[in-house]
Protein backbone atom coordinates (compact mmCIF):
# COMPACT_ATOMS: atom_id res chain seq x y z
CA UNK A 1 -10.43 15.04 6.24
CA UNK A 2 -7.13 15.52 4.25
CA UNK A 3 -7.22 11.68 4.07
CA UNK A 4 -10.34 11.61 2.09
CA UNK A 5 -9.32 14.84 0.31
CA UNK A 6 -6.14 13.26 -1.31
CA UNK A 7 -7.45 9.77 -1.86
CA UNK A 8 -9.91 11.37 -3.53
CA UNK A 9 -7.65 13.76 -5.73
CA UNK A 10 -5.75 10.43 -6.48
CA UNK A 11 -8.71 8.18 -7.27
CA UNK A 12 -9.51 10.77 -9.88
CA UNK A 13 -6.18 11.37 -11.34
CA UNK A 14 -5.84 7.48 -11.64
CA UNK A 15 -9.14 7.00 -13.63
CA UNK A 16 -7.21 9.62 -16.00
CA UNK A 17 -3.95 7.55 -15.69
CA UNK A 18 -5.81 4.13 -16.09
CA UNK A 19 -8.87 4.70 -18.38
CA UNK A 20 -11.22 2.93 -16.45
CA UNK A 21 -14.22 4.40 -15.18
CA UNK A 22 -14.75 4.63 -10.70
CA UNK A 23 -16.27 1.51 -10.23
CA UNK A 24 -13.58 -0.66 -11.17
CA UNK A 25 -11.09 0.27 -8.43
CA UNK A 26 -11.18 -1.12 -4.84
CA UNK A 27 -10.05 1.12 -1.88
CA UNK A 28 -9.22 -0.39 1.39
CA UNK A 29 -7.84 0.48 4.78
CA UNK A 30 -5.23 -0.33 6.88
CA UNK A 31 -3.87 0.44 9.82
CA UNK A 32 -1.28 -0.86 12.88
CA UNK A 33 0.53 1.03 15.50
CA UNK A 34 -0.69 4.38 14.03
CA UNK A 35 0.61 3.84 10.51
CA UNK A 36 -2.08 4.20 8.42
CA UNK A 37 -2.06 2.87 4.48
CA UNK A 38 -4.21 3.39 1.84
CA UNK A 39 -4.75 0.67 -1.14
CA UNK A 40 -6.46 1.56 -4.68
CA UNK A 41 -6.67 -0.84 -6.91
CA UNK A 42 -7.56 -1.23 -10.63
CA UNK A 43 -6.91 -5.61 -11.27
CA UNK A 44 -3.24 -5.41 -11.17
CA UNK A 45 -2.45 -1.38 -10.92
CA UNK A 46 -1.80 -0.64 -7.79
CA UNK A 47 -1.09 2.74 -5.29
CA UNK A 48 -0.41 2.92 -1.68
CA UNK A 49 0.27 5.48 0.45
CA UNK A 50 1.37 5.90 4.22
CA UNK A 51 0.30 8.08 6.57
CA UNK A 52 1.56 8.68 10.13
CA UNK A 53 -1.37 9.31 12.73
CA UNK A 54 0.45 12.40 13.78
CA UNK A 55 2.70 10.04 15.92
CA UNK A 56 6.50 10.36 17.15
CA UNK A 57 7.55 9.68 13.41
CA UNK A 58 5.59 12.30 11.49
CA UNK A 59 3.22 15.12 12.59
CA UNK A 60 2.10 17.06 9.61
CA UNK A 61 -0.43 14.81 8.85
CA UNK A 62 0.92 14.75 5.24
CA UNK A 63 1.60 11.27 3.77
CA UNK A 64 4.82 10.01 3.87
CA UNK A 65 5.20 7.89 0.60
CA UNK A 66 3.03 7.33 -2.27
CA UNK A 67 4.15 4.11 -4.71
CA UNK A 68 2.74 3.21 -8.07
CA UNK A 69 2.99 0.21 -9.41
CA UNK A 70 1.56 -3.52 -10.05
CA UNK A 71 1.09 -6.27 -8.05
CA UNK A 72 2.89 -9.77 -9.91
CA UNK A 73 2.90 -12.99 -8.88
CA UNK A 74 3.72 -14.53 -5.55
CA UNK A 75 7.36 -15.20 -4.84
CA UNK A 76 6.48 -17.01 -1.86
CA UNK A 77 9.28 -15.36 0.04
CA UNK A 78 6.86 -13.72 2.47
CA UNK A 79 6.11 -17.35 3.59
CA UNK A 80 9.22 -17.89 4.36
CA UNK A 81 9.72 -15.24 6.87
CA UNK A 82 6.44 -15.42 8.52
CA UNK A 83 3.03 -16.69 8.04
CA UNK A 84 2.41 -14.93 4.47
CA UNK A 85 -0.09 -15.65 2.11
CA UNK A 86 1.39 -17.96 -0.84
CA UNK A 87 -0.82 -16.38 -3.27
CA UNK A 88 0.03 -12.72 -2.28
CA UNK A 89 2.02 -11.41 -4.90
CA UNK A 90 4.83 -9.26 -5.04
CA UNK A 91 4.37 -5.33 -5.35
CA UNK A 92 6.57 -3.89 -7.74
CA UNK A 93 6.56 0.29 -7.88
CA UNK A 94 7.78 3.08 -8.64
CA UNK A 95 8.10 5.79 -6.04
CA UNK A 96 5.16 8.82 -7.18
CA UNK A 97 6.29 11.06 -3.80
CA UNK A 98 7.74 10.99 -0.85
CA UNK A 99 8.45 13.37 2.45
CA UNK A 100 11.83 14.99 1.95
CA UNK A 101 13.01 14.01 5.40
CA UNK A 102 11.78 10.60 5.42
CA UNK A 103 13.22 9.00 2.37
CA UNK A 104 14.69 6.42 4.81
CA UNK A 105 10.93 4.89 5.28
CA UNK A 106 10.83 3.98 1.36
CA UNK A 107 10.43 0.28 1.25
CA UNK A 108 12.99 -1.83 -0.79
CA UNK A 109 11.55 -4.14 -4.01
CA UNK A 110 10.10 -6.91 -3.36
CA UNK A 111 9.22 -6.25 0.18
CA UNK A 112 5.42 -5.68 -0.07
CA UNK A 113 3.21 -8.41 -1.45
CA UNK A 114 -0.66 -7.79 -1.71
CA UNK A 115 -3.38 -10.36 -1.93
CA UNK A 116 -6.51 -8.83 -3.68
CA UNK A 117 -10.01 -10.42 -2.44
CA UNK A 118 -12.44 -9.90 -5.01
CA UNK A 119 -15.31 -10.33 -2.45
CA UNK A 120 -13.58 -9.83 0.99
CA UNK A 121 -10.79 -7.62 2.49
CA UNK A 122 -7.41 -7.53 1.20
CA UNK A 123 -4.36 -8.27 2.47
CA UNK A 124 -1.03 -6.23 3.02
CA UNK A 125 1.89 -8.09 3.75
CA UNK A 126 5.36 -6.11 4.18
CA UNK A 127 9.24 -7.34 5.40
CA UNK A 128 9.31 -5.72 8.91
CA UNK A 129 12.84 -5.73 8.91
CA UNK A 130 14.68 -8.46 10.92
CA UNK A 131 13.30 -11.13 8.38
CA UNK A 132 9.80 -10.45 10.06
CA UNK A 133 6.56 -10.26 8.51
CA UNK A 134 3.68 -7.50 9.16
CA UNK A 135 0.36 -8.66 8.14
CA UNK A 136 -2.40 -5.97 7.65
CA UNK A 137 -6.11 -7.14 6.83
CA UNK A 138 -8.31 -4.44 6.03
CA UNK A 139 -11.05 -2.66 7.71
């Protein structure tokens, strides 16, 4: 419930922020090993946030980061350390919040790329540390 809440409160705030009007932004879902992220996007505006599922690394249920930004071209450097997308392209942000005591789960630039499907699910790719790849498809 906060979930829908807060994407909710953001969704509206980024109509605001963007100008555009609700049915130009995409939402999707995804999820691995009870990290849960949230995608909105307007073309190339982009937010995502993380959530914990109440796991080992967070339990408030509060999200842990929220990052603004846009998503530029590939870099092809997620290919390169796993079995990326060569048209994902790199997410480049700013940092709009993030949980006091886990600053240390902020993601460097130019370690997330994002491949928008206009008529399927996206895809989240991330640098899983270790020159490893995680790649989310959404629900």
């Amino acid at each position: 419930m906060r979930k829908s809440i807060l994407a909710a409160l953001i969704f509206l705030s980024l109509s605001d922020l963007f100008g555009q009007s609700s049915s130009d932004y995409k939402i999707s879902e995804f999820s691995e090993f009870g990290w849960y992220y949230c995608s909105i996007v307007n073309k190339s505006n982009m937010t995502l946030i993380l959530y914990a599922n109440k796991n080992e690394y967070h339990k408030s249920g509060n999200p842990i980061y929220i990052l603004q930004g846009t998503i530029g071209l590939p870099d092809k450097y997620n290919t390169k350390i796993g079995d990326g997308d060569p048209q994902a392209g790199v997410f480049k942000f700013k940092v709009l919040y993030s949980d006091p005591s886990k600053k240390d789960f902020i993601p460097t630039q130019g370690t997330i790329w994002y491949k928008i499907n206009k008529f399927g699910k996206d895809r989240l790719e991330m640098e899983a540390g270790e020159a490893t790849l995680s790649i989310l498809n959404a629900k």
